[in-house]
PDB file of N, CA and C in Angstrom:
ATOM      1  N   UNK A   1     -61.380 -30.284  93.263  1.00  0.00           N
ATOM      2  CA  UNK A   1     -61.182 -29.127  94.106  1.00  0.00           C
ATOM      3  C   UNK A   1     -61.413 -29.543  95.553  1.00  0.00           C
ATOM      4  N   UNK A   2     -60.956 -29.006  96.678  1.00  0.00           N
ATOM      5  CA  UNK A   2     -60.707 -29.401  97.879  1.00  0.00           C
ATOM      6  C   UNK A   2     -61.155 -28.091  98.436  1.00  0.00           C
ATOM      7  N   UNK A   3     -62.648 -27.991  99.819  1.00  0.00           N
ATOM      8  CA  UNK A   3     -62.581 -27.296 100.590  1.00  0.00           C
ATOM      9  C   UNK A   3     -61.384 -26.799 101.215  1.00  0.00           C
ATOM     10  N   UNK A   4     -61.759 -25.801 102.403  1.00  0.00           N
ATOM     11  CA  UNK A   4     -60.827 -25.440 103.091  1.00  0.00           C
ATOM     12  C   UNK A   4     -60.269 -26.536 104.215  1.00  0.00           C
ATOM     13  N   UNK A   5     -61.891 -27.262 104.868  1.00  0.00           N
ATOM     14  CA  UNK A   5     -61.949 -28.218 105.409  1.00  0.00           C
ATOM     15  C   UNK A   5     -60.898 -29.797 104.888  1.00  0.00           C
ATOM     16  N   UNK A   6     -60.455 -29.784 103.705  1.00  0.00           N
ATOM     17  CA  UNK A   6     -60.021 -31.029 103.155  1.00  0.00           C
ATOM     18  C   UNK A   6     -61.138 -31.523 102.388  1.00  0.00           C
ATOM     19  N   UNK A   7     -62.534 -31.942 102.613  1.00  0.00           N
ATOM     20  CA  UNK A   7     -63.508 -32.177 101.603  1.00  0.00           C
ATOM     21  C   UNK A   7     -63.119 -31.949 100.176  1.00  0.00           C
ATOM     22  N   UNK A   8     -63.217 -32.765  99.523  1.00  0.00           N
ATOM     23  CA  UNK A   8     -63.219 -33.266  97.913  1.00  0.00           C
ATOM     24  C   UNK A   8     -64.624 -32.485  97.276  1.00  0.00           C
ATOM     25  N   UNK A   9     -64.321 -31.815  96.487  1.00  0.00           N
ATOM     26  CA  UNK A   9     -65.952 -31.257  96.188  1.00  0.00           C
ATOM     27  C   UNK A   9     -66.000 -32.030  94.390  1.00  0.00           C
ATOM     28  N   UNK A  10     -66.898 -32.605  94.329  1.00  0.00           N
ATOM     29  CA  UNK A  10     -66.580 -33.490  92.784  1.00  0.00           C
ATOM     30  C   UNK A  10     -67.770 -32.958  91.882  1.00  0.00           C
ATOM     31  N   UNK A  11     -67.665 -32.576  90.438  1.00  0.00           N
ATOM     32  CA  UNK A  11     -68.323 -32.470  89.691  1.00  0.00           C
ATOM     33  C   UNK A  11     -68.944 -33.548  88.910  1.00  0.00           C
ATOM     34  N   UNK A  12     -69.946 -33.596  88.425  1.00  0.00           N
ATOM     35  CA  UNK A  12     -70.594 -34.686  87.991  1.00  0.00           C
ATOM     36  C   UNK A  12     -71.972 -33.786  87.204  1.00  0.00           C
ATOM     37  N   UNK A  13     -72.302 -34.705  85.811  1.00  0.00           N
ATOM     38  CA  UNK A  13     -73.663 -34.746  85.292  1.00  0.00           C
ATOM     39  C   UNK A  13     -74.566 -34.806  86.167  1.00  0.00           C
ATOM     40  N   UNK A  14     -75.712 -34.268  85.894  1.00  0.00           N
ATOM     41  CA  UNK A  14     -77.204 -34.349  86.901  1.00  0.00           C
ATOM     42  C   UNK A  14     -77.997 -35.861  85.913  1.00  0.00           C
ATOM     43  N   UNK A  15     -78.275 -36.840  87.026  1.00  0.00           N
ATOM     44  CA  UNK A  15     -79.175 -37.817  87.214  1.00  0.00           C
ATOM     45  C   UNK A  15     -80.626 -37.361  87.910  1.00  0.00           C
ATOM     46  N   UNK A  16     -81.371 -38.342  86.794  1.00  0.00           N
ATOM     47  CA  UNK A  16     -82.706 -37.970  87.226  1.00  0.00           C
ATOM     48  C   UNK A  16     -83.273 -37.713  88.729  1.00  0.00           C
ATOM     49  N   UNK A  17     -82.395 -38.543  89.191  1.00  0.00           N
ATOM     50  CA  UNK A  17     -82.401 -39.279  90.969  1.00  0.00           C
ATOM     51  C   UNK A  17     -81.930 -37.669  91.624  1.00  0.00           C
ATOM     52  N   UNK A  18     -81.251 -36.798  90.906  1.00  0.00           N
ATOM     53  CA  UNK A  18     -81.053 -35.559  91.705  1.00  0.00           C
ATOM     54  C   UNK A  18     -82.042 -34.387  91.763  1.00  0.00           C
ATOM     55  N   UNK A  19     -83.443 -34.649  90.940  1.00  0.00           N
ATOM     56  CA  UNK A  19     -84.085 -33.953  90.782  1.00  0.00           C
ATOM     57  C   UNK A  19     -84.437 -32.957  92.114  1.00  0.00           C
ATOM     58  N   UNK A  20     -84.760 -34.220  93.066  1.00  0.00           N
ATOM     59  CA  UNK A  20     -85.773 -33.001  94.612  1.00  0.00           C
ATOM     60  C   UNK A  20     -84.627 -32.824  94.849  1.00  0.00           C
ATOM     61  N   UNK A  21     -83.212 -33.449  95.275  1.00  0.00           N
ATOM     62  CA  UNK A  21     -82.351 -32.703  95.914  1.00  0.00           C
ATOM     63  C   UNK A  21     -82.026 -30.944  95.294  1.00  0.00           C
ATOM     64  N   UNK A  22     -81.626 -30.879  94.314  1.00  0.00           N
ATOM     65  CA  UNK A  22     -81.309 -29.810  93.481  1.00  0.00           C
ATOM     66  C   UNK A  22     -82.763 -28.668  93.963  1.00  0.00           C
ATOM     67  N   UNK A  23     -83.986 -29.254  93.454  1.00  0.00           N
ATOM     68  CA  UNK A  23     -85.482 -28.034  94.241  1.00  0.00           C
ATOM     69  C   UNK A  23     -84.838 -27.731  95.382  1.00  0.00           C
ATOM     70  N   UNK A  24     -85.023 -28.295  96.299  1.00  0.00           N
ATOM     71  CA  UNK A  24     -84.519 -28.458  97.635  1.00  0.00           C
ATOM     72  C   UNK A  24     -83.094 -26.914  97.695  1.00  0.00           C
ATOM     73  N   UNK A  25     -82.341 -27.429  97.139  1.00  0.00           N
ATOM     74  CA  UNK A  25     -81.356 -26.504  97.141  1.00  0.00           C
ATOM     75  C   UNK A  25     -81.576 -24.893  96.347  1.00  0.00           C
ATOM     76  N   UNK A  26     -82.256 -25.181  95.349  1.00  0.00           N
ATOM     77  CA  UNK A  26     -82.704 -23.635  94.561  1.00  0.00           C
ATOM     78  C   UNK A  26     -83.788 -23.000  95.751  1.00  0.00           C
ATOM     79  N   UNK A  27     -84.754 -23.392  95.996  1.00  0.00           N
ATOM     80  CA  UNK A  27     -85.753 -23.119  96.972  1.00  0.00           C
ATOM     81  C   UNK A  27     -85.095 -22.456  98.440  1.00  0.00           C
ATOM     82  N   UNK A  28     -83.548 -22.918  98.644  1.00  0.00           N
ATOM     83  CA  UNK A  28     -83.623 -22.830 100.100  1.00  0.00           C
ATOM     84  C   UNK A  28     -82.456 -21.552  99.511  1.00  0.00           C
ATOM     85  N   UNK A  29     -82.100 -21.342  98.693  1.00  0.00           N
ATOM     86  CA  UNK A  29     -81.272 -20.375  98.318  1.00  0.00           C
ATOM     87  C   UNK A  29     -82.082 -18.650  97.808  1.00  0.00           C
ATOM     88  N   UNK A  30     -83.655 -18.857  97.468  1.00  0.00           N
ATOM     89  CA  UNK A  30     -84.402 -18.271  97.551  1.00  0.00           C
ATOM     90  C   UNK A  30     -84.620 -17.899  98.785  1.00  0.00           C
ATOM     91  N   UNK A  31     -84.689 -18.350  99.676  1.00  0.00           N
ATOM     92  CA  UNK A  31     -85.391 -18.342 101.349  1.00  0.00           C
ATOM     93  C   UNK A  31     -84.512 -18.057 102.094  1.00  0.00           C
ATOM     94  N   UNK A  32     -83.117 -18.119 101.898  1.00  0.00           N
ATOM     95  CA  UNK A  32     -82.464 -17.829 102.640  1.00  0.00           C
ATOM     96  C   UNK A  32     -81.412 -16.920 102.183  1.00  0.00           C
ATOM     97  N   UNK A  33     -81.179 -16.320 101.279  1.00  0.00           N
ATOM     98  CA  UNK A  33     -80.288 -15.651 100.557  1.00  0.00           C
ATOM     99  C   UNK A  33     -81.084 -14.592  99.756  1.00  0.00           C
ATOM    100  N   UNK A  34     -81.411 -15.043  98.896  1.00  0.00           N
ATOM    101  CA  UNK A  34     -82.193 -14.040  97.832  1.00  0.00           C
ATOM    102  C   UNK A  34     -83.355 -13.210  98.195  1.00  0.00           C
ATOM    103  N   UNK A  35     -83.803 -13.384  99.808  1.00  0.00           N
ATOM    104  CA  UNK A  35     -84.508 -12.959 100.154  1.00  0.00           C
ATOM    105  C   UNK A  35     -84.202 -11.706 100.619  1.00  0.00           C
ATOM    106  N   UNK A  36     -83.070 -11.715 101.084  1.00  0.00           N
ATOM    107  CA  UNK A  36     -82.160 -10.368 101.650  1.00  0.00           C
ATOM    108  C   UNK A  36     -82.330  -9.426 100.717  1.00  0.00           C
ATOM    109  N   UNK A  37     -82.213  -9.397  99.023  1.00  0.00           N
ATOM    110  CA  UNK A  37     -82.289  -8.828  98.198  1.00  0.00           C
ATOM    111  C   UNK A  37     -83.857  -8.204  97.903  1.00  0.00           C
ATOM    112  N   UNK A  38     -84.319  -8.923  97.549  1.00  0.00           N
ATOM    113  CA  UNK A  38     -85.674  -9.110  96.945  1.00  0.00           C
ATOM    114  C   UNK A  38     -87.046  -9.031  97.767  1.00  0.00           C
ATOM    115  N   UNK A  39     -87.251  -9.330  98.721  1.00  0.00           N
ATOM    116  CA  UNK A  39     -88.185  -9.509  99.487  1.00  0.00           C
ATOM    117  C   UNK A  39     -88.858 -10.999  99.653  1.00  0.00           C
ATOM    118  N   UNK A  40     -89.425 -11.415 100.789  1.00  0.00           N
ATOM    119  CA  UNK A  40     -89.814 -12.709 101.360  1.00  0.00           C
ATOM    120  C   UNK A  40     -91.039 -12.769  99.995  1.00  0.00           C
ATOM    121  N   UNK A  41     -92.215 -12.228  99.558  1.00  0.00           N
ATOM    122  CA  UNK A  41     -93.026 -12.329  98.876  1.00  0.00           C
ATOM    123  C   UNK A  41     -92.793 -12.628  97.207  1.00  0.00           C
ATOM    124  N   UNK A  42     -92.010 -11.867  97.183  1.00  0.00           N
ATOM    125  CA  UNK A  42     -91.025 -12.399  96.166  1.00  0.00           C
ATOM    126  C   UNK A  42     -90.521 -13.650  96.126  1.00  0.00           C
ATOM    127  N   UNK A  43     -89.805 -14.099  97.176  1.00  0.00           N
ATOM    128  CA  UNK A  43     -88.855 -15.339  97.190  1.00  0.00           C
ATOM    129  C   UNK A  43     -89.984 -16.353  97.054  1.00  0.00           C
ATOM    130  N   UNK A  44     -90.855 -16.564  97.978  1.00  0.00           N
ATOM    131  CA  UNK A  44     -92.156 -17.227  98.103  1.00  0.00           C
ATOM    132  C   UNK A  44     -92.619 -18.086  96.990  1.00  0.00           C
ATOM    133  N   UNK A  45     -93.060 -16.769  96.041  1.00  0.00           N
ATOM    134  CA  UNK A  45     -93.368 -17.009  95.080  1.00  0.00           C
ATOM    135  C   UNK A  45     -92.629 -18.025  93.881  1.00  0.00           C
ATOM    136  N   UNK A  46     -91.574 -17.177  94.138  1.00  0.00           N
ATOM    137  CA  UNK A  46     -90.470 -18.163  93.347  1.00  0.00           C
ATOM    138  C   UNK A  46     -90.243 -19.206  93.786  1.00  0.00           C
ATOM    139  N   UNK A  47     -90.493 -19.901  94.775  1.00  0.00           N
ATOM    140  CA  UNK A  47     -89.885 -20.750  95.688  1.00  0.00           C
ATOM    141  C   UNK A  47     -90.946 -21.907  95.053  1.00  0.00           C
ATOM    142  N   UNK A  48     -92.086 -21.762  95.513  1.00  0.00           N
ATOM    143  CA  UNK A  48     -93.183 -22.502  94.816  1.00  0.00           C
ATOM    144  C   UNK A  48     -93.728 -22.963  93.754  1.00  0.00           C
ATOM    145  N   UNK A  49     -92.761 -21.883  92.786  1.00  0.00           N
ATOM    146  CA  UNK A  49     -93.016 -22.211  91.182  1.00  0.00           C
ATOM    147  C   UNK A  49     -92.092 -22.883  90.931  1.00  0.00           C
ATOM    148  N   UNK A  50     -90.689 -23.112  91.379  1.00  0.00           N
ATOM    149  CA  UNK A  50     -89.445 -23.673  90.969  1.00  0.00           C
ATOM    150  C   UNK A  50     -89.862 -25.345  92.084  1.00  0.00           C
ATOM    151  N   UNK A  51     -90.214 -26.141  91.189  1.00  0.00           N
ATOM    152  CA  UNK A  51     -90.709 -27.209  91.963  1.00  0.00           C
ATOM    153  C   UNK A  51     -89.921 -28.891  90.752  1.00  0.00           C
ATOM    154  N   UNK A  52     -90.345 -29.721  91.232  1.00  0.00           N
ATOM    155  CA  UNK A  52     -89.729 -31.000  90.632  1.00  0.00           C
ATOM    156  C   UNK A  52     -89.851 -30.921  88.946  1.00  0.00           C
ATOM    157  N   UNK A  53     -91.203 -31.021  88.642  1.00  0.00           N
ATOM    158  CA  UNK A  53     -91.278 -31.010  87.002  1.00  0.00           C
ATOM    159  C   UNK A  53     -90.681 -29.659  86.679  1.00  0.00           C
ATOM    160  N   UNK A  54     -90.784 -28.282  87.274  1.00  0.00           N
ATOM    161  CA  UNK A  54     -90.024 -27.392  86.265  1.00  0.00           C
ATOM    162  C   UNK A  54     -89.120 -27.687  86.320  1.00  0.00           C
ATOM    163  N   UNK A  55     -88.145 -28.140  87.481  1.00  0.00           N
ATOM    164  CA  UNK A  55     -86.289 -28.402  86.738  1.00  0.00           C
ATOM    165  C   UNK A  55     -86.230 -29.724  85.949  1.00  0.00           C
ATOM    166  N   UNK A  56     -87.319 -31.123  86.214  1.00  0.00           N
ATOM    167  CA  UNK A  56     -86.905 -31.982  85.166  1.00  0.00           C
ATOM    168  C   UNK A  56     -86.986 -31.229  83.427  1.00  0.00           C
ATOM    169  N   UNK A  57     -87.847 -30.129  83.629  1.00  0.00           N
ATOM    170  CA  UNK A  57     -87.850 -29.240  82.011  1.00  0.00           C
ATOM    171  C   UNK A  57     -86.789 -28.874  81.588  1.00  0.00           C
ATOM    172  N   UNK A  58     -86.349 -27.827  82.619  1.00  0.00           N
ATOM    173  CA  UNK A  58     -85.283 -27.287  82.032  1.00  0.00           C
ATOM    174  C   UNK A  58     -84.543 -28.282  82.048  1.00  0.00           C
ATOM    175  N   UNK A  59     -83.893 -29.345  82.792  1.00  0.00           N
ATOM    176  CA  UNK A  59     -82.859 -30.147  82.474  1.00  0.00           C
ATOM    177  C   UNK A  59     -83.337 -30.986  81.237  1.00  0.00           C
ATOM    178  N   UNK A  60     -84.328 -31.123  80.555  1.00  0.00           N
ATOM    179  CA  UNK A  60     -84.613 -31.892  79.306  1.00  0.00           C
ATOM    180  C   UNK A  60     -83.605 -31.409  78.155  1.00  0.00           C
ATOM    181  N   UNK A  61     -83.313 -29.514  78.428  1.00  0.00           N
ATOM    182  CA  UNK A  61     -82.825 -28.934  77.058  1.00  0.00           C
ATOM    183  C   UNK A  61     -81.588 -28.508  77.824  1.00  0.00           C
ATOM    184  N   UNK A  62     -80.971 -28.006  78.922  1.00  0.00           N
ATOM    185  CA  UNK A  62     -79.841 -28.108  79.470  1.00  0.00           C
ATOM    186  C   UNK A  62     -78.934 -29.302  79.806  1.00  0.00           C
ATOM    187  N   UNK A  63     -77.904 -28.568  79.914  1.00  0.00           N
ATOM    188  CA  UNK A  63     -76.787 -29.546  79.714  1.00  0.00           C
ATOM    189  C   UNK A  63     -76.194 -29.220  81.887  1.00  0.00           C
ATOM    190  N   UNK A  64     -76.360 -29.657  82.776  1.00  0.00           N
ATOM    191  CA  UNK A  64     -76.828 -29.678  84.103  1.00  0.00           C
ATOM    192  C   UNK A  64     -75.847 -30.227  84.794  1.00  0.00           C
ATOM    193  N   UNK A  65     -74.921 -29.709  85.468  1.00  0.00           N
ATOM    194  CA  UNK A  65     -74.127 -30.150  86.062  1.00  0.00           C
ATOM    195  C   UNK A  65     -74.370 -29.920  88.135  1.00  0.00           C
ATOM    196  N   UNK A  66     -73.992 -31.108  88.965  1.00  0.00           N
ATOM    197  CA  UNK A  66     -74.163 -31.346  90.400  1.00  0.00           C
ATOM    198  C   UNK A  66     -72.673 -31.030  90.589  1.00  0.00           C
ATOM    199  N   UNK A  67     -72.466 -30.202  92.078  1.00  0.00           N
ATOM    200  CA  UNK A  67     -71.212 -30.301  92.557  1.00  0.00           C
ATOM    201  C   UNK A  67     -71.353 -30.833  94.255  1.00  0.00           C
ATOM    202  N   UNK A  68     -70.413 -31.967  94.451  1.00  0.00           N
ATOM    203  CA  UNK A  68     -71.183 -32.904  95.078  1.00  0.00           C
ATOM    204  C   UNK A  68     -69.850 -32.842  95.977  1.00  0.00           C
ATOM    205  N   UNK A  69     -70.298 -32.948  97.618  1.00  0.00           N
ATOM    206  CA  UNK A  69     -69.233 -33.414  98.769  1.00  0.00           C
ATOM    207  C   UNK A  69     -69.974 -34.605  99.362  1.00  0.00           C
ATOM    208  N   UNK A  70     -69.068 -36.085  98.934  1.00  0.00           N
ATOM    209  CA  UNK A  70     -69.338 -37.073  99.470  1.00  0.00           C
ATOM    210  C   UNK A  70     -70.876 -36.879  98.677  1.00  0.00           C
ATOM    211  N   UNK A  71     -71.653 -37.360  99.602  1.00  0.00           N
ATOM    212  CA  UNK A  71     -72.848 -37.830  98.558  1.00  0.00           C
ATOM    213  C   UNK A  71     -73.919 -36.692  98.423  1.00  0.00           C
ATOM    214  N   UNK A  72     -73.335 -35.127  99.095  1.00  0.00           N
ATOM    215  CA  UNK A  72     -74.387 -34.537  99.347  1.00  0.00           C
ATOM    216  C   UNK A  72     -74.427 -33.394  98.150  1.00  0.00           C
ATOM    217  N   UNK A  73     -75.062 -33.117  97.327  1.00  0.00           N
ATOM    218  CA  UNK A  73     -75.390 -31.712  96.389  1.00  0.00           C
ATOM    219  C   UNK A  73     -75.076 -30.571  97.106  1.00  0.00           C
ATOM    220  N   UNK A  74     -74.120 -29.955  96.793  1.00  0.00           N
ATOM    221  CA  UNK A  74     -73.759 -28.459  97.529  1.00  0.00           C
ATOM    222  C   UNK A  74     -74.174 -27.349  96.554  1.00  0.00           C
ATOM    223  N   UNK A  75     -74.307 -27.750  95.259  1.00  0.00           N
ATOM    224  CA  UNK A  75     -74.168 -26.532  94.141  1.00  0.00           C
ATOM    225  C   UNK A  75     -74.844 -27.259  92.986  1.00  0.00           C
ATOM    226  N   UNK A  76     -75.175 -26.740  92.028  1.00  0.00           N
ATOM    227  CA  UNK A  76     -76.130 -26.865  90.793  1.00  0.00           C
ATOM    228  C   UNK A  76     -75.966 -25.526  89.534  1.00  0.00           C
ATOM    229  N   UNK A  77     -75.270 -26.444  88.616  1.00  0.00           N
ATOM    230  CA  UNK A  77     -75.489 -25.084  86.952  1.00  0.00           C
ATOM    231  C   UNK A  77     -75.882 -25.898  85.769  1.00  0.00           C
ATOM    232  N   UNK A  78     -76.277 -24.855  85.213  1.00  0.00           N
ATOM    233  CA  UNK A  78     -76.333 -25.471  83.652  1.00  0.00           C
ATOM    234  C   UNK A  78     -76.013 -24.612  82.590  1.00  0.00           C
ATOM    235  N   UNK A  79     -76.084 -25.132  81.410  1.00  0.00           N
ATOM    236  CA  UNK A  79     -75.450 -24.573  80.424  1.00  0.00           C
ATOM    237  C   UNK A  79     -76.574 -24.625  79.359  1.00  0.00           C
ATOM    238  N   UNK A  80     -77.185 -23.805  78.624  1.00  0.00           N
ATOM    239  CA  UNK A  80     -78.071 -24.126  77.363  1.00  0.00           C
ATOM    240  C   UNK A  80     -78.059 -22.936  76.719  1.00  0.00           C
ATOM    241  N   UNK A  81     -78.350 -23.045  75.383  1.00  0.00           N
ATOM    242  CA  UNK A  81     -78.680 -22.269  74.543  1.00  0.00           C
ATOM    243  C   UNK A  81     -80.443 -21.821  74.552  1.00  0.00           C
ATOM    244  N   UNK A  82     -81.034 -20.667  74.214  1.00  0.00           N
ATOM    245  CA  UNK A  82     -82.237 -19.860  74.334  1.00  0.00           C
ATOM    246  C   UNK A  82     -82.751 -19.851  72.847  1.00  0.00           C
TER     247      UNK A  82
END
């Protein structure tokens, strides 16, 4: 898929090596987005609990996909069963 810009946006499996990037990105999507909704105390909270070892967890039993421009993580999903 191709931005509007021309950028290549590429899908790819999540590597261990993407762990802080991906925090990094859930955290700042809390803080800067979800906060509008929810409230800063809220986000906070969440922000702090969603840290390196909880996503290496969930990615232990999810199936975790990176969507990547050039080398940078723009987006993050996964897929698992409950």
């Amino acid at each position: 898929m191709k931005l509007s810009n021309g950028r290549e946006v590429i899908a790819r499996r999540y590597q261990e090596q993407d762990a802080e990037a991906i925090v990094n990105l859930i955290r700042r999507n809390f803080l800067e987005v979800n906060v509008k909704d929810y409230g800063e105390k809220a986000m906070k909270v969440l922000a702090e609990h969603h840290d390196v070892n909880w996503f290496k967890g969930v990615a232990a039993y999810a199936n975790v996909y990176v969507f990547c421009v050039e080398d940078e993580i723009i987006g993050v999903g996964s897929i698992s069963s409950f």
